[in-house]
Protein backbone atom coordinates (compact mmCIF):
# COMPACT_ATOMS: atom_id res chain seq x y z
CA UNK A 1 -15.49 -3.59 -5.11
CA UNK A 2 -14.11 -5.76 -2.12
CA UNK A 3 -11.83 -2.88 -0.16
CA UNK A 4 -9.74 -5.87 0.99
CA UNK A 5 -8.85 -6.84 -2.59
CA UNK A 6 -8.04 -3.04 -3.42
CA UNK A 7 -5.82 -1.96 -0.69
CA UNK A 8 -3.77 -5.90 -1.64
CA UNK A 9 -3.82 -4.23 -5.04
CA UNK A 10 -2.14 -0.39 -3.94
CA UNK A 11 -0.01 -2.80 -1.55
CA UNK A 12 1.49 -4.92 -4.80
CA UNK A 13 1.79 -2.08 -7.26
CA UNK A 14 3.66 0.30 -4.34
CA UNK A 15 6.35 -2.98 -3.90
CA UNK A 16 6.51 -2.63 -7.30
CA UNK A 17 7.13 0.82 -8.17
CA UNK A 18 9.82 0.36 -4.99
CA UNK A 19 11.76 -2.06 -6.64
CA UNK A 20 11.74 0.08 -9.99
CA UNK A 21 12.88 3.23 -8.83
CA UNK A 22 15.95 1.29 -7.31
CA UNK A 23 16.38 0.67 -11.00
CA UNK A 24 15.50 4.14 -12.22
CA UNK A 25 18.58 5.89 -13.66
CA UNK A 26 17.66 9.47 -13.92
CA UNK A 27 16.69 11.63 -11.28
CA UNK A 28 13.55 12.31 -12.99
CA UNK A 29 12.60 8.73 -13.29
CA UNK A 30 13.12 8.73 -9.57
CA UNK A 31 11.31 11.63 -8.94
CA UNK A 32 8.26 10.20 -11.09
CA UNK A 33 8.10 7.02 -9.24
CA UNK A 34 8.55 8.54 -5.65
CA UNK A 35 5.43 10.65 -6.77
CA UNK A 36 3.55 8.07 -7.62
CA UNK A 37 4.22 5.66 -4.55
CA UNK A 38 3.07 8.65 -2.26
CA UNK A 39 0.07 8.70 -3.76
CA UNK A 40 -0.72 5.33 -3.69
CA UNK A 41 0.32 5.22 0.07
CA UNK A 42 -2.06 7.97 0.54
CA UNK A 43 -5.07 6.04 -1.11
CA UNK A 44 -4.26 3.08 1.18
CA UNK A 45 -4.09 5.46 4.03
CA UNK A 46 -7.96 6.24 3.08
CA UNK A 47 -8.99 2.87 2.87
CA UNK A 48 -7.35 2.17 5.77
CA UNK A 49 -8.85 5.21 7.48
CA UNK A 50 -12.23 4.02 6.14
CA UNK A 51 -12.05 0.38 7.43
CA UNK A 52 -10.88 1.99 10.93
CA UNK A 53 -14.18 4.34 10.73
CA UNK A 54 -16.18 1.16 9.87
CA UNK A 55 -15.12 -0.98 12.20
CA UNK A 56 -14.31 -3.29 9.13
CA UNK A 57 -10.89 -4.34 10.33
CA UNK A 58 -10.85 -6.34 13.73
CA UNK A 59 -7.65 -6.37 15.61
CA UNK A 60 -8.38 -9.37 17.23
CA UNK A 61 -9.34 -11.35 14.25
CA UNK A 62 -6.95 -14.32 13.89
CA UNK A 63 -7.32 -15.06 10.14
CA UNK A 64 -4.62 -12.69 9.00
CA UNK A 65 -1.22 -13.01 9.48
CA UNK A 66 -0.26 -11.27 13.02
CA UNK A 67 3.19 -12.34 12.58
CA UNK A 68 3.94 -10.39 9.41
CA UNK A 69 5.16 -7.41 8.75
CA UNK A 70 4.12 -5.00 6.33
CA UNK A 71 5.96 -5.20 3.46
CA UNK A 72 7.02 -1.58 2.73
């Protein structure tokens, strides 16, 4: 599986699960989601981790955006 399209993937779901424990009502809910966005930030710390070990991820290379920020 393309590590690219899985750390995109962690990326989405962890805007996600931000915007619904804004929602979340109970502290429990909160609690739930706050657990679960740590792990997925953890996973993409891996991959990220993993790509840096690799030499996969090229600071220099121009075809990603430079000028934007990480969204969370």
């Amino acid at each position: 599986m393309d590590p690219e399209k899985m750390m995109t993937g962690i990326s989405n779901e962890v805007l996600t699960l931000l915007k619904n424990m804004g929602k979340a009502k109970t502290p429990e809910e909160k609690l739930t989601h706050s657990k679960t966005i740590k792990n997925l930030c953890e996973s993409l710390g891996v991959f990220l981790n993993l790509m840096s070990d690799m030499d996969l991820y090229d600071d220099d290379d121009h075809d990603h955006h430079d000028d934007e920020p990480i969204p969370f």
